[in-house]
N, C-alpha and C. Protein backbone atom coordinates (compact mmCIF):
# COMPACT_ATOMS: atom_id res chain seq x y z
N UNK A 1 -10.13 -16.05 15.44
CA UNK A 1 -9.94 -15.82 14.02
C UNK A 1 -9.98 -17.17 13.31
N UNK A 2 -10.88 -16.76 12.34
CA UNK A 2 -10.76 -18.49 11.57
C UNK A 2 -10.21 -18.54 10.71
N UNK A 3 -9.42 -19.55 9.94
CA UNK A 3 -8.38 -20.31 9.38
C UNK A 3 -8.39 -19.13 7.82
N UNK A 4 -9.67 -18.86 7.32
CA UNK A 4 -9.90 -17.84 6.09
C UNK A 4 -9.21 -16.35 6.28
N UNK A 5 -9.71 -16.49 7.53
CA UNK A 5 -9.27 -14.64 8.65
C UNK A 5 -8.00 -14.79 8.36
N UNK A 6 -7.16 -15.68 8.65
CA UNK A 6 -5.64 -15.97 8.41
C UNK A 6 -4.98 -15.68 7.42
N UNK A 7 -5.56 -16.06 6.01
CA UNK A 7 -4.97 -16.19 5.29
C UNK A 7 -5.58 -14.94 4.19
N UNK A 8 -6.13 -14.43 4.96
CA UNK A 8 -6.88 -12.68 4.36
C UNK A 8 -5.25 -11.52 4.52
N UNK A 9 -4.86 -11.05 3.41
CA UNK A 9 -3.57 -10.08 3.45
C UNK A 9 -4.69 -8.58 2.99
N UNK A 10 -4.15 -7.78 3.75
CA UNK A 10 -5.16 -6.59 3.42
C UNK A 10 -4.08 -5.47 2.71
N UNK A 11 -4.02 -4.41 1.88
CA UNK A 11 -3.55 -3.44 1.39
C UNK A 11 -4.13 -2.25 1.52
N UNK A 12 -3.93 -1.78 2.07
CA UNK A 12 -4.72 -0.31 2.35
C UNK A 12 -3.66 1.07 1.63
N UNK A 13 -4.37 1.42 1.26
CA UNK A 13 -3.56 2.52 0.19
C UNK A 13 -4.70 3.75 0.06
N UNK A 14 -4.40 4.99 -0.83
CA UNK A 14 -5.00 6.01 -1.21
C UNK A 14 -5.79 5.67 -2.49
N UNK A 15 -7.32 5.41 -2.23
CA UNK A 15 -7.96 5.06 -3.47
C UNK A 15 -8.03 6.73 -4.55
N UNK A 16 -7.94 7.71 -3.77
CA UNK A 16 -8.23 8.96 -4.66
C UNK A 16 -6.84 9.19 -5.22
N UNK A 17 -5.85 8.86 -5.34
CA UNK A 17 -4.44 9.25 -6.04
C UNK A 17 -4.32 7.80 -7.07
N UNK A 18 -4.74 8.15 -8.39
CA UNK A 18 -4.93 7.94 -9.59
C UNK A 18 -3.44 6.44 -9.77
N UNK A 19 -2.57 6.87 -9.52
CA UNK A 19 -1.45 5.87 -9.90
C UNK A 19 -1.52 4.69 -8.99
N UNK A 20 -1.41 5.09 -7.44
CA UNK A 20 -2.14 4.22 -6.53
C UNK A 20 -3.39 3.20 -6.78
N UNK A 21 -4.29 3.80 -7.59
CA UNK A 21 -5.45 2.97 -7.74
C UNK A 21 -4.88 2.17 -8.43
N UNK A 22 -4.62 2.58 -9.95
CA UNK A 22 -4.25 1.59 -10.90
C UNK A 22 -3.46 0.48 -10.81
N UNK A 23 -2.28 0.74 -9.92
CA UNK A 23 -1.85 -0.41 -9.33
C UNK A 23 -2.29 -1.37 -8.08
N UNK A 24 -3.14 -0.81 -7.72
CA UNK A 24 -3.55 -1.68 -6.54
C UNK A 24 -4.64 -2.51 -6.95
N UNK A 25 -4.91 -1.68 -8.03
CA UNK A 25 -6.42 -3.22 -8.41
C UNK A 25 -5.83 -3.67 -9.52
N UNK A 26 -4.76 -3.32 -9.69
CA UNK A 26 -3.98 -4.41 -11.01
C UNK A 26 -2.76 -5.85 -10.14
N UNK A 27 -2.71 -5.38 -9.25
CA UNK A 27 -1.61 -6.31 -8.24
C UNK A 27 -2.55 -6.91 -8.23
N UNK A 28 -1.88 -8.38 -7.63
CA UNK A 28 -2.89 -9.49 -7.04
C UNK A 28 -1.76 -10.87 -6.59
N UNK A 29 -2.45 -11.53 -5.50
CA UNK A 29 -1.17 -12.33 -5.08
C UNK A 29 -1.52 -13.79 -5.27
N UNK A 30 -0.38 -14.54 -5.06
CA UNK A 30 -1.31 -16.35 -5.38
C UNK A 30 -2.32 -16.12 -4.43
N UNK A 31 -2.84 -17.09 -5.24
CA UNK A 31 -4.34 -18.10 -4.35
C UNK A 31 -3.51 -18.87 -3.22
N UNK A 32 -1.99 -19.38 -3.78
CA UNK A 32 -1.72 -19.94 -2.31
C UNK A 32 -1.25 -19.24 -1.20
N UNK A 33 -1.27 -17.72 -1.45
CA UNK A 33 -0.76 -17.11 -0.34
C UNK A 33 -1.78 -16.49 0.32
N UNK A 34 -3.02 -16.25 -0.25
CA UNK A 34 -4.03 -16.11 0.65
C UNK A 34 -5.17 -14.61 -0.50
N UNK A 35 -5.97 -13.97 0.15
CA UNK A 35 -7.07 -13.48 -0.29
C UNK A 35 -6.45 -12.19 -0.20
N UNK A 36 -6.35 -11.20 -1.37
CA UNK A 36 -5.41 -10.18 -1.47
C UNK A 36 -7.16 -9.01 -0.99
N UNK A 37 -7.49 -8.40 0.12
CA UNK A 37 -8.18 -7.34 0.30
C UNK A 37 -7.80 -6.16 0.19
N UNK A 38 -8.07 -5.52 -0.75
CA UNK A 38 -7.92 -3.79 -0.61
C UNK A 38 -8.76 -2.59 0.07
N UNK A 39 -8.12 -1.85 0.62
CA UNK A 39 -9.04 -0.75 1.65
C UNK A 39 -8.49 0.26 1.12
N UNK A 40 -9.50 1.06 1.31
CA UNK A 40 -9.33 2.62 1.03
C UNK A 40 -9.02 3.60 2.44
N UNK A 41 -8.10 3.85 2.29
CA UNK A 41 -7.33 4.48 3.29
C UNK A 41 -8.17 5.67 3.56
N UNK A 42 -9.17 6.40 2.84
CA UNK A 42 -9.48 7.40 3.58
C UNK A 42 -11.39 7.01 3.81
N UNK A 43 -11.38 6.25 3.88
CA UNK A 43 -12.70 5.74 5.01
C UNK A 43 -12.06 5.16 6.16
N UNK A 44 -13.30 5.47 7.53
CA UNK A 44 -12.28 5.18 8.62
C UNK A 44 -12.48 3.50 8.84
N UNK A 45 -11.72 2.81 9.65
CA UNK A 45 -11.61 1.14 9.55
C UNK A 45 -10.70 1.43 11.21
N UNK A 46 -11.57 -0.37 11.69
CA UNK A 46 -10.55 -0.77 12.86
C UNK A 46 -9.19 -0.77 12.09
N UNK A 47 -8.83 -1.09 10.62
CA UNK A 47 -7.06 -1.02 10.07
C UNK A 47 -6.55 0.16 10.12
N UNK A 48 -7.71 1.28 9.85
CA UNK A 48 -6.91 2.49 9.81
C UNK A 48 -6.68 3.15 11.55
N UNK A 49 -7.50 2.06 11.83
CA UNK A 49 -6.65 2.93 13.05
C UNK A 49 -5.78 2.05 14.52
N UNK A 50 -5.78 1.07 13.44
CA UNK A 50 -4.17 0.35 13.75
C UNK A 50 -3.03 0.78 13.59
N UNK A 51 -3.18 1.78 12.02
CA UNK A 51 -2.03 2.00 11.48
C UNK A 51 -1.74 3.33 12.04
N UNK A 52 -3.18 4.01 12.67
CA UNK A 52 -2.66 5.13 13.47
C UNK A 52 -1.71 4.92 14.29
N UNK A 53 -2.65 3.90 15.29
CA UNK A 53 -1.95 3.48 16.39
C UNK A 53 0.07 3.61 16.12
N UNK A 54 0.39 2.72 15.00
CA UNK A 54 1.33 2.11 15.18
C UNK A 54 2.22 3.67 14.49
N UNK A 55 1.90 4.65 14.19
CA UNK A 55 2.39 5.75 13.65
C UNK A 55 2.98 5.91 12.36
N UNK A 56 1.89 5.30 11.51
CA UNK A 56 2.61 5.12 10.40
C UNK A 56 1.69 6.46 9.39
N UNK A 57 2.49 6.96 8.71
CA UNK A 57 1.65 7.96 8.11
C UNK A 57 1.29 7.68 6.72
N UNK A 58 0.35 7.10 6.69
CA UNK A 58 -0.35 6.53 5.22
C UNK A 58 -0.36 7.83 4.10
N UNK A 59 -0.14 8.64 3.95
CA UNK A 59 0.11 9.80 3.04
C UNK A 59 1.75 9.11 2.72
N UNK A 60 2.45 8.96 3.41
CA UNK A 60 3.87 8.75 3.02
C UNK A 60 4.35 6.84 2.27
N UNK A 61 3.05 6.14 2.62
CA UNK A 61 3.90 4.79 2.33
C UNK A 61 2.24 3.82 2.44
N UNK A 62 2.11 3.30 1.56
CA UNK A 62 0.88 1.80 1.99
C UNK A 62 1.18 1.16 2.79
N UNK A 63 0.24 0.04 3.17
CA UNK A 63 0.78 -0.86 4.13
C UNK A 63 -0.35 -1.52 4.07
N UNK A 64 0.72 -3.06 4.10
CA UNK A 64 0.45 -4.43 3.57
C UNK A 64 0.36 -5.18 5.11
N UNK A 65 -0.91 -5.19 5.19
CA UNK A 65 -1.36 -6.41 6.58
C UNK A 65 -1.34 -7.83 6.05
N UNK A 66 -0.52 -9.00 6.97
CA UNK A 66 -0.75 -9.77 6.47
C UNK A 66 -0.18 -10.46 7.71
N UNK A 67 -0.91 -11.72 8.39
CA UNK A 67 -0.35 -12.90 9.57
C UNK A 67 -0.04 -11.61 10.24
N UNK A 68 -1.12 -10.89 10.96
CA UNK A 68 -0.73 -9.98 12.11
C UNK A 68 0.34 -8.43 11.90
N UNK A 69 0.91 -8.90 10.74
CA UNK A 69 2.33 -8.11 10.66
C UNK A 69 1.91 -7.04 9.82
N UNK A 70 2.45 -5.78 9.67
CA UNK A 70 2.02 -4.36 9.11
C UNK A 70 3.51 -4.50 8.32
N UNK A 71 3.33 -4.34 7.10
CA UNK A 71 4.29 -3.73 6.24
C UNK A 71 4.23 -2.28 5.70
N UNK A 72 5.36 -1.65 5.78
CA UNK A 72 5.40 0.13 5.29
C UNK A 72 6.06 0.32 3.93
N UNK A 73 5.18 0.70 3.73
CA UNK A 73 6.06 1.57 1.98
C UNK A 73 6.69 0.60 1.47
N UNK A 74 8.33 0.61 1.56
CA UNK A 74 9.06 -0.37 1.08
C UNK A 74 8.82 -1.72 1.33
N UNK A 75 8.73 -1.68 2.05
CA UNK A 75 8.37 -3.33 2.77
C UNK A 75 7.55 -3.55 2.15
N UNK A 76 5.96 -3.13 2.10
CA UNK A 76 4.85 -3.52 1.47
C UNK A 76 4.87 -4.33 0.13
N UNK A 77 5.78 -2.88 -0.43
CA UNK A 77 5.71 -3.24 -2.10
C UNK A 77 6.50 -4.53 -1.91
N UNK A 78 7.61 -4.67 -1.32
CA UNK A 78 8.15 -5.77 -1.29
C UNK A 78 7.58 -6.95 -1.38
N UNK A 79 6.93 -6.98 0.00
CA UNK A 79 6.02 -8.31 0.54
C UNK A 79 4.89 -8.21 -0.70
N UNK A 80 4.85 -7.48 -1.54
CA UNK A 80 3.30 -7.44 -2.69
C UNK A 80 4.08 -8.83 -3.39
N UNK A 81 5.22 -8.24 -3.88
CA UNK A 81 6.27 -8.73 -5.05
C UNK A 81 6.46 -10.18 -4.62
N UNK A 82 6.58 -10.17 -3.22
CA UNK A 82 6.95 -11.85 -2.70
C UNK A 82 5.88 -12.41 -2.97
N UNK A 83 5.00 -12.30 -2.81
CA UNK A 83 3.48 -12.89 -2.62
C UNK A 83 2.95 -12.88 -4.35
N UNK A 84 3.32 -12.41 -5.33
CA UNK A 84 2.65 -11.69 -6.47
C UNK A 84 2.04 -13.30 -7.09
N UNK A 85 1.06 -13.06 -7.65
CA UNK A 85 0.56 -14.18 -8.77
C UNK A 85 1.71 -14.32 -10.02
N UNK A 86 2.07 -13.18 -10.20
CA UNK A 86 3.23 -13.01 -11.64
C UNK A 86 2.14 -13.47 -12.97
N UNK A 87 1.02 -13.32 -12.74
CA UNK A 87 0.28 -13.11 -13.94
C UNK A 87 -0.17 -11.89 -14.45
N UNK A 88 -0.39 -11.55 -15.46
CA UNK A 88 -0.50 -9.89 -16.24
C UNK A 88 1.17 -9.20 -16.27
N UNK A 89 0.76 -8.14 -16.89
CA UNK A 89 2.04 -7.50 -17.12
C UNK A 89 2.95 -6.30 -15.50
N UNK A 90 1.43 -5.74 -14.91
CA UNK A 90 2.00 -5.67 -13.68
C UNK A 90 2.64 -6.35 -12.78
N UNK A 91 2.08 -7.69 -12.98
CA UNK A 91 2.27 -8.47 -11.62
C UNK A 91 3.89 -8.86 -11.57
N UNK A 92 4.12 -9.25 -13.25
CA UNK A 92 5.16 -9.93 -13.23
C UNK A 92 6.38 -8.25 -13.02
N UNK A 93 5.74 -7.53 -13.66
CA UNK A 93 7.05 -6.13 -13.90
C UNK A 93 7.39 -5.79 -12.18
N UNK A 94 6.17 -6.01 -10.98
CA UNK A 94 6.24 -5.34 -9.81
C UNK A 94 7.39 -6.80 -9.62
N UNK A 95 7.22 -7.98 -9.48
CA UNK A 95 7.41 -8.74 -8.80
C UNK A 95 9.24 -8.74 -9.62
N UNK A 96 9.40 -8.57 -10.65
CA UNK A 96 10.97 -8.16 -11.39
C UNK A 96 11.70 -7.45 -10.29
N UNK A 97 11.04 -5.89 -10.16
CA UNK A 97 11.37 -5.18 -9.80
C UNK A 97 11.79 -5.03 -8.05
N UNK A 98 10.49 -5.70 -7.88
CA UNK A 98 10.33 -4.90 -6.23
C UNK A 98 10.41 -6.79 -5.20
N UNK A 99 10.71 -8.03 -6.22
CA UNK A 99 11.22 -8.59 -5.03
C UNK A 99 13.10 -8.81 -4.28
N UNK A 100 13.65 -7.69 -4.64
CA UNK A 100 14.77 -7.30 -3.92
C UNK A 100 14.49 -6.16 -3.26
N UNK A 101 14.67 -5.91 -1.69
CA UNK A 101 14.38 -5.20 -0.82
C UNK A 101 15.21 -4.21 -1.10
N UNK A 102 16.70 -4.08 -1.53
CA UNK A 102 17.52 -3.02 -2.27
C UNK A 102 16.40 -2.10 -2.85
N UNK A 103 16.25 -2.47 -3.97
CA UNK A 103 15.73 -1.88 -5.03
C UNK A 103 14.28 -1.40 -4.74
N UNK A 104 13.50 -2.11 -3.97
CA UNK A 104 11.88 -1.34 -3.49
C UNK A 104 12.65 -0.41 -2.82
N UNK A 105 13.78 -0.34 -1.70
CA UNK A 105 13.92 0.89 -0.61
C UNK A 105 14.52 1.71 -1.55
N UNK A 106 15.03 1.36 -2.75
CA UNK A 106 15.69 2.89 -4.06
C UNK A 106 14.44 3.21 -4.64
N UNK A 107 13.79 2.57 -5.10
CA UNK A 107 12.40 3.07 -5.76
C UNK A 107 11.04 3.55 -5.19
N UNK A 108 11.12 3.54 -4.16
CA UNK A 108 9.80 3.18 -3.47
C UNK A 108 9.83 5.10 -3.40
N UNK A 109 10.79 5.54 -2.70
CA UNK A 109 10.45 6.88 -2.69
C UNK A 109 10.25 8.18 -3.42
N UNK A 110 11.28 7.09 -4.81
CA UNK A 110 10.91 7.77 -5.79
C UNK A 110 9.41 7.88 -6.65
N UNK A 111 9.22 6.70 -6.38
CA UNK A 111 7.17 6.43 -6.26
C UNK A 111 6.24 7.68 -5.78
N UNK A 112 7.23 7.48 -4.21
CA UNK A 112 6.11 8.40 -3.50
C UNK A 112 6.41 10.07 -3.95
N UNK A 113 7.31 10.16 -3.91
CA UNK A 113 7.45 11.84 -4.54
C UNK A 113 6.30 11.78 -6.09
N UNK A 114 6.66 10.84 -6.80
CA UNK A 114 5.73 11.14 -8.05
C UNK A 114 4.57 11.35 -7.74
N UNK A 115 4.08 10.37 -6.96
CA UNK A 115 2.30 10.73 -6.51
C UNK A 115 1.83 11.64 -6.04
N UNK A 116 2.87 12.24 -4.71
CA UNK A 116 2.82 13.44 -4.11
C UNK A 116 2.77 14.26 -5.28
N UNK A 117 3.36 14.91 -6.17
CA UNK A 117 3.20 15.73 -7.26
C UNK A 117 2.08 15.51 -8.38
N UNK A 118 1.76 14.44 -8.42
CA UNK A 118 0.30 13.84 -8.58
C UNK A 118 -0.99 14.51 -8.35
N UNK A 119 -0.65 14.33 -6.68
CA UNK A 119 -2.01 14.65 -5.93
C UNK A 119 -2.04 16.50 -6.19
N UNK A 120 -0.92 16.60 -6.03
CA UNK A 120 -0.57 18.52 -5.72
C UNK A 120 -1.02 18.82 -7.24
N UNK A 121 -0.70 18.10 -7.91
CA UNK A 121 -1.04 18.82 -9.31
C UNK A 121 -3.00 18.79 -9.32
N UNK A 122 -3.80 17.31 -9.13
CA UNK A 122 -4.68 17.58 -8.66
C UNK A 122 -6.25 17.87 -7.70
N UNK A 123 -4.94 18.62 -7.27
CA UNK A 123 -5.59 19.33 -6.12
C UNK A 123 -6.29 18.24 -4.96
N UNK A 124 -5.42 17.31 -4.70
CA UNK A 124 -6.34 16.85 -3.46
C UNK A 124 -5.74 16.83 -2.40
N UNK A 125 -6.45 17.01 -1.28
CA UNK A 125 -5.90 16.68 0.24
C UNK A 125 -5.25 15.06 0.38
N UNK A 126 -3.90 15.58 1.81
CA UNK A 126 -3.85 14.79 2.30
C UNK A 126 -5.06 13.79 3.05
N UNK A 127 -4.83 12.53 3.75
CA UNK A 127 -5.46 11.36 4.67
C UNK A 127 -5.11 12.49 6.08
N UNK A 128 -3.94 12.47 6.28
CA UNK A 128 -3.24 12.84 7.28
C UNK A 128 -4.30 12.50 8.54
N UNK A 129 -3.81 11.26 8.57
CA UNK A 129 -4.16 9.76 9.40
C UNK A 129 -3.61 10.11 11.22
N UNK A 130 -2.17 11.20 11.02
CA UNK A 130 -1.88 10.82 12.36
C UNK A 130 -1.92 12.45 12.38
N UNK A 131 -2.90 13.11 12.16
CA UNK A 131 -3.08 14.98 12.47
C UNK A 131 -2.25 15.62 12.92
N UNK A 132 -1.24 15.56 12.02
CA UNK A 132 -0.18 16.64 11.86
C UNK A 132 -0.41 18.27 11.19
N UNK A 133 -0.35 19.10 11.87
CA UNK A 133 -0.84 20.05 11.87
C UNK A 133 -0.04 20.99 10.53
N UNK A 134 -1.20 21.85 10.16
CA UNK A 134 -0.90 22.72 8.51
C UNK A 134 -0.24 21.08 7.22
N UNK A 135 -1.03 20.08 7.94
CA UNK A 135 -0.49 19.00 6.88
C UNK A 135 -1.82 18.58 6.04
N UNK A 136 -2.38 19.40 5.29
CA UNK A 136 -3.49 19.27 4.73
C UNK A 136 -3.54 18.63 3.43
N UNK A 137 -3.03 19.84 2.64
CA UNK A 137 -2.22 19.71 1.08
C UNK A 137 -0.80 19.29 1.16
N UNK A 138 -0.75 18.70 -0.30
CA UNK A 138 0.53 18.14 -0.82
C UNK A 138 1.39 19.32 -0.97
């Protein structure tokens, strides 16, 4: 891996759930912490199926690759917030909010329920990344 490979942090999230998008191409982290990549969780990738591997169910939480290490849901947003540029109005409101690990693990699920009702309202399928069965729809 070369020295660029290193300092590449990847985010893989649900590009088809509308709130998800908007924040993920509105986040962005310093230049000194490295090259913020976003993936779309429902094309398949050697990441997505790391994150199989590691049993993480990407319908329930993102996850923030970065120096080898997989961050989930809370964590992620966290590690977004540590890392954030704090330029624009997202960057700085996520990085307010979500760099105390308290407060991403109180909010974070309240996140994910909203989206989930999101997606259910329209009408899209789960990723369901690790084929859990009758786990189609929201």
């Amino acid at each position: 891996m070369n020295e660029s490979e290193n300092s590449d942090i990847y985010l893989v999230y649900d590009r088809e759930c509308p709130a998800c998008e908007f924040y993920c191409q509105r986040v962005d982290v310093s230049p000194a912490a490295g090259k913020l990549i976003r993936v779309n969780a429902r094309r398949d990738s050697s990441l997505m199926d790391e994150i199989t591997s590691a049993n993480l169910d990407i319908d329930a939480g993102m996850v923030l690759k970065k120096e080898g290490t997989m961050y989930y849901g809370s964590d992620a947003i966290h590690q977004l917030a540590l890392l954030s540029s704090k330029t624009g109005l997202v960057n700085r409101l996520a990085h307010t909010l979500f760099r105390h690990p308290r407060i991403a693990k109180l909010l974070y699920p309240v996140l994910a329920a909203c989206r989930n009702l999101l997606l259910k309202a329209l009408r899209r399928t789960r990723i369901n990344n690790l084929g859990l069965i009758d786990n189609e729809r929201f």
